[in-house]
N, C-alpha and C. Protein backbone atom coordinates (compact mmCIF):
# COMPACT_ATOMS: atom_id res chain seq x y z
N UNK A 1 85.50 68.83 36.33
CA UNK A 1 86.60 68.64 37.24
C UNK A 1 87.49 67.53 36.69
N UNK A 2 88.67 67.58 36.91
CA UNK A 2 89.94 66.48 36.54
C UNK A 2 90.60 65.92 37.46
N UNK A 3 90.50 64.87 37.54
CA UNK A 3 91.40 63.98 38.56
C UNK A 3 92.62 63.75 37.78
N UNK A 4 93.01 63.75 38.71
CA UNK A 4 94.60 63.62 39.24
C UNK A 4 95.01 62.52 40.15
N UNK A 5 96.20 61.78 40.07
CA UNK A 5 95.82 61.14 41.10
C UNK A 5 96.52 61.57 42.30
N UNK A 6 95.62 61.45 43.45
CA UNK A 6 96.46 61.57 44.89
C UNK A 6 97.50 61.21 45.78
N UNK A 7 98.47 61.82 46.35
CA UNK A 7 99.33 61.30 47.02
C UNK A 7 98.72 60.40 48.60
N UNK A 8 99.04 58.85 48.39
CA UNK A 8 98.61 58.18 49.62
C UNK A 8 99.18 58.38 50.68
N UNK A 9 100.46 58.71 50.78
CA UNK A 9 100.98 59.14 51.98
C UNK A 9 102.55 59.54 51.87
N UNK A 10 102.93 60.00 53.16
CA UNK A 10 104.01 60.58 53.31
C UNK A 10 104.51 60.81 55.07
N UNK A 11 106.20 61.11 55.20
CA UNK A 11 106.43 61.14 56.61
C UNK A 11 106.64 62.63 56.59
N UNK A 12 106.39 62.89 57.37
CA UNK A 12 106.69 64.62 57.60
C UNK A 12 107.36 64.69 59.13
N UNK A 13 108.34 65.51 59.65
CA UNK A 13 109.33 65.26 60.60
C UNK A 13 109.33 66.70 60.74
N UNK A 14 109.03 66.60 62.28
CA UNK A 14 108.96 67.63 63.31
C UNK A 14 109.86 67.59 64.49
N UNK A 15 110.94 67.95 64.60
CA UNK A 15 112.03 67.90 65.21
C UNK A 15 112.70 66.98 65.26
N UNK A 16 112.43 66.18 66.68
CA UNK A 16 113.31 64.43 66.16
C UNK A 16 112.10 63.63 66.10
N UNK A 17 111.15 63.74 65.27
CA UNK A 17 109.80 63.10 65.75
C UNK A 17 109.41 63.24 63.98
N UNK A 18 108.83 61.44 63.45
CA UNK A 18 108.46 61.90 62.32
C UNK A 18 106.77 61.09 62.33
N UNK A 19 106.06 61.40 61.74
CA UNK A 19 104.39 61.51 61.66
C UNK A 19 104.57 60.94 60.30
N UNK A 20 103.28 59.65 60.19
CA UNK A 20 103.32 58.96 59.17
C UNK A 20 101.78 59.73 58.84
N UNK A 21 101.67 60.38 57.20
CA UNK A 21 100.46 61.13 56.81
C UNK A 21 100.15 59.95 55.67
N UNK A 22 98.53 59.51 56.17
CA UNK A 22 98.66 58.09 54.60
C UNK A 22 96.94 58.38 54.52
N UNK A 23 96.56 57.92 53.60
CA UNK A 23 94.99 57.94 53.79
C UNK A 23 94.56 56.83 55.06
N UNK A 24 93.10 57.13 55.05
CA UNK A 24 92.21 56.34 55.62
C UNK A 24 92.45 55.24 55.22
N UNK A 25 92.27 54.03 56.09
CA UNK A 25 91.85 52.35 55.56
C UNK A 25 90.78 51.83 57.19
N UNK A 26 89.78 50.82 56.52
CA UNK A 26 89.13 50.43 57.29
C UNK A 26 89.74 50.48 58.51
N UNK A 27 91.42 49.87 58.97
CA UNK A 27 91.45 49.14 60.36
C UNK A 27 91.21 50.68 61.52
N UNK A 28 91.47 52.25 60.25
CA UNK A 28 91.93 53.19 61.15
C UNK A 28 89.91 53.63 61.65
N UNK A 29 89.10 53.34 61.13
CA UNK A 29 87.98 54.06 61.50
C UNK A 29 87.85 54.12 63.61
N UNK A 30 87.49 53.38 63.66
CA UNK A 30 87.28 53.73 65.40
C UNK A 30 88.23 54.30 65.91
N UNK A 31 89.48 54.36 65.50
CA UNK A 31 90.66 54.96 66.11
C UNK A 31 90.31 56.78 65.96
N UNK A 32 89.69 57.01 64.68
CA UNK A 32 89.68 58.01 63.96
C UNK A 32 88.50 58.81 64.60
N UNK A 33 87.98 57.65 64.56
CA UNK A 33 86.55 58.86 65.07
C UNK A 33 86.73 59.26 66.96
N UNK A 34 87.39 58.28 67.34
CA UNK A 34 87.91 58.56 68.57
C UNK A 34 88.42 59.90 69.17
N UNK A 35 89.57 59.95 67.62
CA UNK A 35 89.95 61.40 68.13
C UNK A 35 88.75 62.69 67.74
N UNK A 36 88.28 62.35 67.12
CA UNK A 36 87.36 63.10 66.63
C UNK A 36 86.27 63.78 67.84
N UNK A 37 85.93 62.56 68.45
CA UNK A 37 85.10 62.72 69.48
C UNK A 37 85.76 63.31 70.39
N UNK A 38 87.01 62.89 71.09
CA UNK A 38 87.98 63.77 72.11
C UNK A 38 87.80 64.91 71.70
N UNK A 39 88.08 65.54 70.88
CA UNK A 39 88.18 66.91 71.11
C UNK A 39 86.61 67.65 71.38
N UNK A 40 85.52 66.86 70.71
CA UNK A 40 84.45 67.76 70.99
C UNK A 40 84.25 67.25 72.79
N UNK A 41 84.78 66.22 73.32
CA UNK A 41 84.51 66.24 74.91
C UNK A 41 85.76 67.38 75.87
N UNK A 42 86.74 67.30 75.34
CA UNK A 42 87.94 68.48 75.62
C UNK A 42 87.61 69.69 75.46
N UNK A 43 86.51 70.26 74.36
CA UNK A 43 86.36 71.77 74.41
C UNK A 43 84.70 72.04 74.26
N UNK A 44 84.28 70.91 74.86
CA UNK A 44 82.64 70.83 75.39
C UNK A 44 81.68 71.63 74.27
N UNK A 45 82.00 70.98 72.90
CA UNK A 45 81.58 71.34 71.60
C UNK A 45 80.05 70.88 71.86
N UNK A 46 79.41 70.78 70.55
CA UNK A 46 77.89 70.50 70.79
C UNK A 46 78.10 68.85 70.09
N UNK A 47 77.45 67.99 70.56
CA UNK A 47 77.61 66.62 70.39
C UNK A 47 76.58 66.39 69.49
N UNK A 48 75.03 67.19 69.22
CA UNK A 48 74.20 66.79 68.66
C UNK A 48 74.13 67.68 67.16
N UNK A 49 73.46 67.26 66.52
CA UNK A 49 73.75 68.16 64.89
C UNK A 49 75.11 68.32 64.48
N UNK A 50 76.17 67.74 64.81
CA UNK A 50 77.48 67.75 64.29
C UNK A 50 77.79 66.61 63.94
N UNK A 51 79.92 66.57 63.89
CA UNK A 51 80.18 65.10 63.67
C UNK A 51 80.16 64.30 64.44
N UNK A 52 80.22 64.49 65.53
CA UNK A 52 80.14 64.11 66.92
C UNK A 52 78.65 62.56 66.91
N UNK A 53 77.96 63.29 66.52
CA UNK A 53 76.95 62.27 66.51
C UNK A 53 76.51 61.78 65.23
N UNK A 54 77.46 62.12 64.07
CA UNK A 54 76.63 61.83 62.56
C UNK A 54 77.38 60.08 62.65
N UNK A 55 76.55 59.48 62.14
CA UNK A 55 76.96 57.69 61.94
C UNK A 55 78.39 57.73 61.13
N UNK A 56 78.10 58.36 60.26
CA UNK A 56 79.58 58.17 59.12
C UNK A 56 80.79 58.41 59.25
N UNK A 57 80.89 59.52 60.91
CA UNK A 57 81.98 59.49 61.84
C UNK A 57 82.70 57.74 62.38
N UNK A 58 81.66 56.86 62.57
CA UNK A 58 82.60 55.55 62.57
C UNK A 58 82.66 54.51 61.29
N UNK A 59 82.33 55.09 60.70
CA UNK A 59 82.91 54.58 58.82
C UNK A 59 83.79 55.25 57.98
N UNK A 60 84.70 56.43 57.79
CA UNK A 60 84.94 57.83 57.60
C UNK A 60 85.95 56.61 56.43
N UNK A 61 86.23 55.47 56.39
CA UNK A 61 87.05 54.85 55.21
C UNK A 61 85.91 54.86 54.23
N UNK A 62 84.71 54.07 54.45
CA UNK A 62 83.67 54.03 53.22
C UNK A 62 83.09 54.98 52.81
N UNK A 63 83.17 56.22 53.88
CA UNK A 63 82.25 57.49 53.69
C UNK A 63 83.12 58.45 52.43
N UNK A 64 84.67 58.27 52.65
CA UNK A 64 86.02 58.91 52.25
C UNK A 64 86.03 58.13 50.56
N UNK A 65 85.36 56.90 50.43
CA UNK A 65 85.39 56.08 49.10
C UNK A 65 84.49 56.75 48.13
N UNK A 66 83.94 58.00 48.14
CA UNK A 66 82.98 58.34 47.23
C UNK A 66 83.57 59.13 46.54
N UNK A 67 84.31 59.18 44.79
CA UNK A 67 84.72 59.67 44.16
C UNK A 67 84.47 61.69 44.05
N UNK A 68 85.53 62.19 44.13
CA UNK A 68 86.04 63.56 44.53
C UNK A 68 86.05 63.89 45.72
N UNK A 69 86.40 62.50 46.67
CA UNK A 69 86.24 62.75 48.21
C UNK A 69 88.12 62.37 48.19
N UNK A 70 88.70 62.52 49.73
CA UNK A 70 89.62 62.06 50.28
C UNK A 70 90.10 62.05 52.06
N UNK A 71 90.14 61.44 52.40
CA UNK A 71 90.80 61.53 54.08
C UNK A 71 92.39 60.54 54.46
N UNK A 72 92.86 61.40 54.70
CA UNK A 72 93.78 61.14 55.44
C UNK A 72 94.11 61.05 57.03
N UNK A 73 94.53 60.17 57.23
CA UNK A 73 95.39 60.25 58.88
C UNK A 73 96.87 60.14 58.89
N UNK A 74 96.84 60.63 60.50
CA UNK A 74 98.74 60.89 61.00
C UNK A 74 98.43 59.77 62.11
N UNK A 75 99.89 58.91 61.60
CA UNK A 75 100.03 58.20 62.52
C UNK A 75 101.23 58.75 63.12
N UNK A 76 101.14 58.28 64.29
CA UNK A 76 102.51 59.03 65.50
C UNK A 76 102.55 58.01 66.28
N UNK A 77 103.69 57.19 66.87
CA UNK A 77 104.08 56.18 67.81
C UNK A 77 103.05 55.02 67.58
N UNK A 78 103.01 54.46 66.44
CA UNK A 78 101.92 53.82 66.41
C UNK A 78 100.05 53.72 66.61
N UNK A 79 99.97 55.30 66.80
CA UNK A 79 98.72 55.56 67.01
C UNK A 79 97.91 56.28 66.05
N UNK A 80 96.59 56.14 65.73
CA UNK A 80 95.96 57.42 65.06
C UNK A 80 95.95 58.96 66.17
N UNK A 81 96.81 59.69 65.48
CA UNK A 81 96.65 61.26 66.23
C UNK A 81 95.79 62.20 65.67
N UNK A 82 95.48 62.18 64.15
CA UNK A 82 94.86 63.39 63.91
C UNK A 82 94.51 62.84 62.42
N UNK A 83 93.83 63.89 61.27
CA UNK A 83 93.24 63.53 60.60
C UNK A 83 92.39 64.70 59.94
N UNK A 84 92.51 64.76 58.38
CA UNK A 84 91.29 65.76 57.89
C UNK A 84 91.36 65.01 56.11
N UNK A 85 90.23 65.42 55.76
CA UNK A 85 89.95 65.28 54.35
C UNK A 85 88.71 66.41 53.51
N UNK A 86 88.41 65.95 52.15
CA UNK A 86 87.49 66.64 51.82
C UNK A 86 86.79 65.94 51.33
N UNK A 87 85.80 66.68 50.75
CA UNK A 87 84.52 66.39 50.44
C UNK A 87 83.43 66.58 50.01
N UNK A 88 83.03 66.56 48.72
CA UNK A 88 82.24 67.28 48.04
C UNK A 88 80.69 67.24 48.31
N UNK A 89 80.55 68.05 49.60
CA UNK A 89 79.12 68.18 50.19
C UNK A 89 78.04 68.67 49.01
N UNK A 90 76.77 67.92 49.41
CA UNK A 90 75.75 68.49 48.91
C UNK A 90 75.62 69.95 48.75
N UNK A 91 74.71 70.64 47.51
CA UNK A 91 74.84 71.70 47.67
C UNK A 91 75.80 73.05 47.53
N UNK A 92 77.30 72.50 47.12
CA UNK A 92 78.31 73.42 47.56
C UNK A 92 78.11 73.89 45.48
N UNK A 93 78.44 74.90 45.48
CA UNK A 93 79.11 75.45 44.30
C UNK A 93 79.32 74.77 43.41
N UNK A 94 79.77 74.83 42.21
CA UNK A 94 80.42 74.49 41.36
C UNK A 94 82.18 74.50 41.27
N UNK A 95 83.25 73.79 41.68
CA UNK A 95 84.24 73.83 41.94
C UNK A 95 84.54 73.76 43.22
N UNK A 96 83.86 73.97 44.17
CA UNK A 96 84.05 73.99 45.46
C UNK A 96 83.99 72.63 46.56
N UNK A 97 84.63 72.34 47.38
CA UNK A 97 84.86 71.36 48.12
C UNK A 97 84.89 71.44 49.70
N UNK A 98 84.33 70.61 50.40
CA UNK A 98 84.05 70.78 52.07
C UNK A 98 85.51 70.13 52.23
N UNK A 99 86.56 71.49 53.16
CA UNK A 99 87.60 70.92 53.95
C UNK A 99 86.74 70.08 55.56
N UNK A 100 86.83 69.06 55.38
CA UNK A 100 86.38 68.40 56.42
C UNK A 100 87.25 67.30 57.53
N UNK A 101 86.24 67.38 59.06
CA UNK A 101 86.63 66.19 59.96
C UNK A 101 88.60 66.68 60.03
N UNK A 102 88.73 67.76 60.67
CA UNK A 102 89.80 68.28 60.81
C UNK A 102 90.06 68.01 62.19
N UNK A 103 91.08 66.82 63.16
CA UNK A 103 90.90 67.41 64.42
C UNK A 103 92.37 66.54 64.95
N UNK A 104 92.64 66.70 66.02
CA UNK A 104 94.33 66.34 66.32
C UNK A 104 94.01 66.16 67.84
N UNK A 105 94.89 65.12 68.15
CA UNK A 105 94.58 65.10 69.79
C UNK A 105 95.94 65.76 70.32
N UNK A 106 95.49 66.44 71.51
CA UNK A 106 96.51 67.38 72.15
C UNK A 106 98.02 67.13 72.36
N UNK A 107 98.23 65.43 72.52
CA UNK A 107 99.69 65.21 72.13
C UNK A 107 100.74 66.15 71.34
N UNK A 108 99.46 65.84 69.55
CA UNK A 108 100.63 66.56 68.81
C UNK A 108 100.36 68.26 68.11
N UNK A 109 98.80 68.68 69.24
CA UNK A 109 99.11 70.10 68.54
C UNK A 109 100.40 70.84 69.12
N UNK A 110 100.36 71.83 68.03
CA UNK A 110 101.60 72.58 68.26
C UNK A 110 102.98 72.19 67.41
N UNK A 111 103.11 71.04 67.02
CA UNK A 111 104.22 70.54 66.32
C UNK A 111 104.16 71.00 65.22
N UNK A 112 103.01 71.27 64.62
CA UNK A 112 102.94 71.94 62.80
C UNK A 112 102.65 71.13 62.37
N UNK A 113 101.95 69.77 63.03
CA UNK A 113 101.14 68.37 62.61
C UNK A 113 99.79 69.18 61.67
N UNK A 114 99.48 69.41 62.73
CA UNK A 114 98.45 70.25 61.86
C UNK A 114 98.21 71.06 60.59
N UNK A 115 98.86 72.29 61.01
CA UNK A 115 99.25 73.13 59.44
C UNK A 115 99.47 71.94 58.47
N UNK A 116 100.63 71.35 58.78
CA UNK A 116 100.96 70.32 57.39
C UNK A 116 100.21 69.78 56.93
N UNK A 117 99.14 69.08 57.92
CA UNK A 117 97.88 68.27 57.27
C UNK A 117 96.96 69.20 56.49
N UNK A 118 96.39 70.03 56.87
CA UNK A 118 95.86 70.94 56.45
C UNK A 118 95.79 71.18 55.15
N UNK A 119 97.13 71.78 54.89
CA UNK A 119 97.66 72.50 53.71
C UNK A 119 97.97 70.99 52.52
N UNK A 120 98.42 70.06 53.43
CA UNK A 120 98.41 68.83 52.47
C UNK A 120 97.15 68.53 51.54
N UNK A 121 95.91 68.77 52.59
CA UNK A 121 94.51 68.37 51.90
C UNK A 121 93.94 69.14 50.97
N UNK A 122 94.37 70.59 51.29
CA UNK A 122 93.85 71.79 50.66
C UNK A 122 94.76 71.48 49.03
N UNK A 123 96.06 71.10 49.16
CA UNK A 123 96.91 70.60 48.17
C UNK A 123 96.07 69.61 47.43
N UNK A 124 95.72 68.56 47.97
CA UNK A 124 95.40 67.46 47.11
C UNK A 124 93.91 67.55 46.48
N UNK A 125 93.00 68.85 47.35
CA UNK A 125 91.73 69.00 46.83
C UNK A 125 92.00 69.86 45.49
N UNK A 126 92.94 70.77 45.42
CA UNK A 126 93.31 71.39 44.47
C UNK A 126 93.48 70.35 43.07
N UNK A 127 94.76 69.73 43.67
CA UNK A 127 95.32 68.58 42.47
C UNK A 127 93.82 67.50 41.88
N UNK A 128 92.75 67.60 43.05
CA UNK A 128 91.55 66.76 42.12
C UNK A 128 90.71 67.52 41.38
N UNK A 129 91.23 68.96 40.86
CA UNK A 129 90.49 69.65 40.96
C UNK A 129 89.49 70.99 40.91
N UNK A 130 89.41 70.64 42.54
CA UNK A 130 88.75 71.77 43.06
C UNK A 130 89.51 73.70 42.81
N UNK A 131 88.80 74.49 43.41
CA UNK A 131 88.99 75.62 42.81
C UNK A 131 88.59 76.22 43.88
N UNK A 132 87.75 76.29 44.85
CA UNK A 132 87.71 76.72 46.23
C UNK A 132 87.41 75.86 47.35
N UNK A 133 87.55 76.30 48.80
CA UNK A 133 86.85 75.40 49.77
C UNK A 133 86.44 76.43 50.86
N UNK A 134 85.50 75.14 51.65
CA UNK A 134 84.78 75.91 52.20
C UNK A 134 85.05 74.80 53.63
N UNK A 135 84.62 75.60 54.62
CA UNK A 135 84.25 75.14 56.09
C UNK A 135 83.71 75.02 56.66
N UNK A 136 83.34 74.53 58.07
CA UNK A 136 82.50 74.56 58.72
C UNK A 136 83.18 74.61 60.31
N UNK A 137 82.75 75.55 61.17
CA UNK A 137 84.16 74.85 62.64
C UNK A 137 82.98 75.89 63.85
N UNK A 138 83.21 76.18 64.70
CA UNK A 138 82.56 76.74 65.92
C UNK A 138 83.41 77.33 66.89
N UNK A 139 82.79 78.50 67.39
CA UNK A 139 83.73 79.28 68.11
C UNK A 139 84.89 78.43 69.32
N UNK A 140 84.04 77.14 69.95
CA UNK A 140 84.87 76.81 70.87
C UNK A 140 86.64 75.91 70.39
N UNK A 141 86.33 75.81 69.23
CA UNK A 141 87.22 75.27 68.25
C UNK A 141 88.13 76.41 67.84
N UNK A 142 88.95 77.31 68.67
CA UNK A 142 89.23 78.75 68.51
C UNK A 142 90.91 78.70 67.89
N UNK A 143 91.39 77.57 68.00
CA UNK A 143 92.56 77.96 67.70
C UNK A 143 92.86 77.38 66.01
N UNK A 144 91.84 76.28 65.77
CA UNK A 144 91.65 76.08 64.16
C UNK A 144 91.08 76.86 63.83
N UNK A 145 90.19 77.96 64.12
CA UNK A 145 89.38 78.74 63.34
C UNK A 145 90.90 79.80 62.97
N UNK A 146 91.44 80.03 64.32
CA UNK A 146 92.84 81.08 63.60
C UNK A 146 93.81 80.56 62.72
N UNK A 147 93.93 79.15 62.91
CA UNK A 147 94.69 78.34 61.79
C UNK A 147 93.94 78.41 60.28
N UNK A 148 92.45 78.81 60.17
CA UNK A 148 92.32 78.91 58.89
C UNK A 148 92.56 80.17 58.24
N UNK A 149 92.28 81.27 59.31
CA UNK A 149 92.54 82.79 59.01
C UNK A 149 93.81 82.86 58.22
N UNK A 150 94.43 82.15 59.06
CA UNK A 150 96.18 82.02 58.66
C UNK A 150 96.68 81.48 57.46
N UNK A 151 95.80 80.61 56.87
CA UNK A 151 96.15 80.02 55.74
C UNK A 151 94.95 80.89 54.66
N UNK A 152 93.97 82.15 55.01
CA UNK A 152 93.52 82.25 54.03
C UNK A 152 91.89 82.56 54.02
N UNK A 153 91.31 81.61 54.60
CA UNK A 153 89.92 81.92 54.87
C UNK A 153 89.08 83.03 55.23
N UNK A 154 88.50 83.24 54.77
CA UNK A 154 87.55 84.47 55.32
C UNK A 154 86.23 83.83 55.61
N UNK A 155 85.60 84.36 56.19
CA UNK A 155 83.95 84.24 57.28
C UNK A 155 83.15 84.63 56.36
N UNK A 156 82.04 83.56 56.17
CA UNK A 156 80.74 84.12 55.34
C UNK A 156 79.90 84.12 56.77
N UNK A 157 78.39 84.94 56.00
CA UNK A 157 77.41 85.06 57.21
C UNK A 157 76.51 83.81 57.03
N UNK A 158 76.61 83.39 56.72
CA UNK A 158 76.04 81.15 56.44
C UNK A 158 76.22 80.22 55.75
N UNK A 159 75.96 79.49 56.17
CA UNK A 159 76.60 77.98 55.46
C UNK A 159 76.33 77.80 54.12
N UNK A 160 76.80 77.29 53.28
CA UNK A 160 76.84 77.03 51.95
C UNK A 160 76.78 75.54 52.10
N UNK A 161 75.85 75.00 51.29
CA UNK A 161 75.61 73.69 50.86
C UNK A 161 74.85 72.80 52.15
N UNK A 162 74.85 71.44 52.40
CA UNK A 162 73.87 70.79 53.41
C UNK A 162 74.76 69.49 53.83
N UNK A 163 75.67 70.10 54.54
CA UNK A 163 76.74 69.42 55.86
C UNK A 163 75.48 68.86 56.53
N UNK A 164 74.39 69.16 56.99
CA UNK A 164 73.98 68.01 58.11
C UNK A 164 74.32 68.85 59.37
N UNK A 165 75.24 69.26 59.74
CA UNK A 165 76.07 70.38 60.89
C UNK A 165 75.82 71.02 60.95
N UNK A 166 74.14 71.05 61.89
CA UNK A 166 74.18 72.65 62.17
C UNK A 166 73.58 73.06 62.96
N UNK A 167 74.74 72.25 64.38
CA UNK A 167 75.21 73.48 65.53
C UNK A 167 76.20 74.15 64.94
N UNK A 168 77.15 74.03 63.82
CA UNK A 168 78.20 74.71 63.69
C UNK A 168 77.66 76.43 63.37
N UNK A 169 78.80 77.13 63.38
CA UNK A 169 78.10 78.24 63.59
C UNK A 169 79.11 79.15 62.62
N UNK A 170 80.40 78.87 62.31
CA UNK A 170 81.33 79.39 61.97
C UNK A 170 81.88 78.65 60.63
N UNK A 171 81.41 79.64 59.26
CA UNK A 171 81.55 79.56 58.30
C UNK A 171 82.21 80.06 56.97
N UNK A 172 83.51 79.19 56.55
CA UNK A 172 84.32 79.74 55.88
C UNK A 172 85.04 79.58 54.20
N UNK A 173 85.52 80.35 53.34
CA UNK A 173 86.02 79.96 51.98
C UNK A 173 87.12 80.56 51.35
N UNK A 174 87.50 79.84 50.90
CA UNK A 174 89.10 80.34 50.44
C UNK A 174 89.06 79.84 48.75
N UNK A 175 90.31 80.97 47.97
CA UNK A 175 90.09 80.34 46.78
C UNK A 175 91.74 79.50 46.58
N UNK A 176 91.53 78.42 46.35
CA UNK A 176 92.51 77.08 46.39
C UNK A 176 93.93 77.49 44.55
């Protein structure tokens, strides 16, 4: 694999509204995992065997420091809103990379906060890189699972590699 180096950030502007996209840094972790956690209490996800309860959810800057890894956050009005990176899970393939810790608080879905992040990470796993990715997400998580369809993904019948995650149930790969 070849590194490249990564873009740290950028503003991306959604109507009259612009979203600061930069990596992770220590001050953002609790903010981060915050949202993280909201959504699995908003769509009454499974809290145990996921990220929800893994420790490295409130470190995700030192966890994000392990070379062929990356995370990013969106800041919006001064807040952490949302957030995804990757990650070269145990186990995965040769070329392949975990799109991971994907999640947005309801403020700004719908703006194309999302897609952009998304496709940003899938971008920058490429540029380090990688050559496919893979997922992990659960049915109650229904409208990112169609956001990946949309960009590409198709459904395997099980997980590839050892996420640690597994209430997840819904498993996916795309070639980058």
């Amino acid at each position: 694999m070849h590194q490249q180096k990564m873009t740290d950030d950028f503003l991306y502007t959604a109507g009259e509204e612009t979203f600061h996209f930069r990596r992770i840094t220590p001050e953002d972790n609790l903010a981060i995992a915050d949202v993280i956690r909201s959504a699995f209490v908003e769509f009454d996800a499974p809290r145990h065997h996921s990220v929800y309860d893994n420790p490295g959810t409130d470190i995700l800057s030192e966890v994000f420091m392990m070379e062929g890894s990356g995370y990013w956050v969106v800041e919006w009005q001064g807040k952490i809103c949302a957030g995804c990176g990757f990650y070269p899970t145990t186990g995965l393939p040769e070329g392949m990379v975990e799109i991971v810790k994907f999640y947005a608080l309801p403020a700004v879905r719908g703006k194309g906060v999302g897609t952009a992040l998304f496709r940003f990470v899938e971008q920058q796993a490429k540029q380090a890189g990688y050559t496919r990715s893979y997922l992990e997400s659960i049915p109650a998580f229904g409208n990112a699972v169609s956001l990946y369809r949309k960009q590409g993904y198709r459904e395997l019948p099980e997980p590839i590699g050892h996420s640690g995650h597994t209430a997840m149930t819904v498993f996916m790969e795309k070639v980058l």
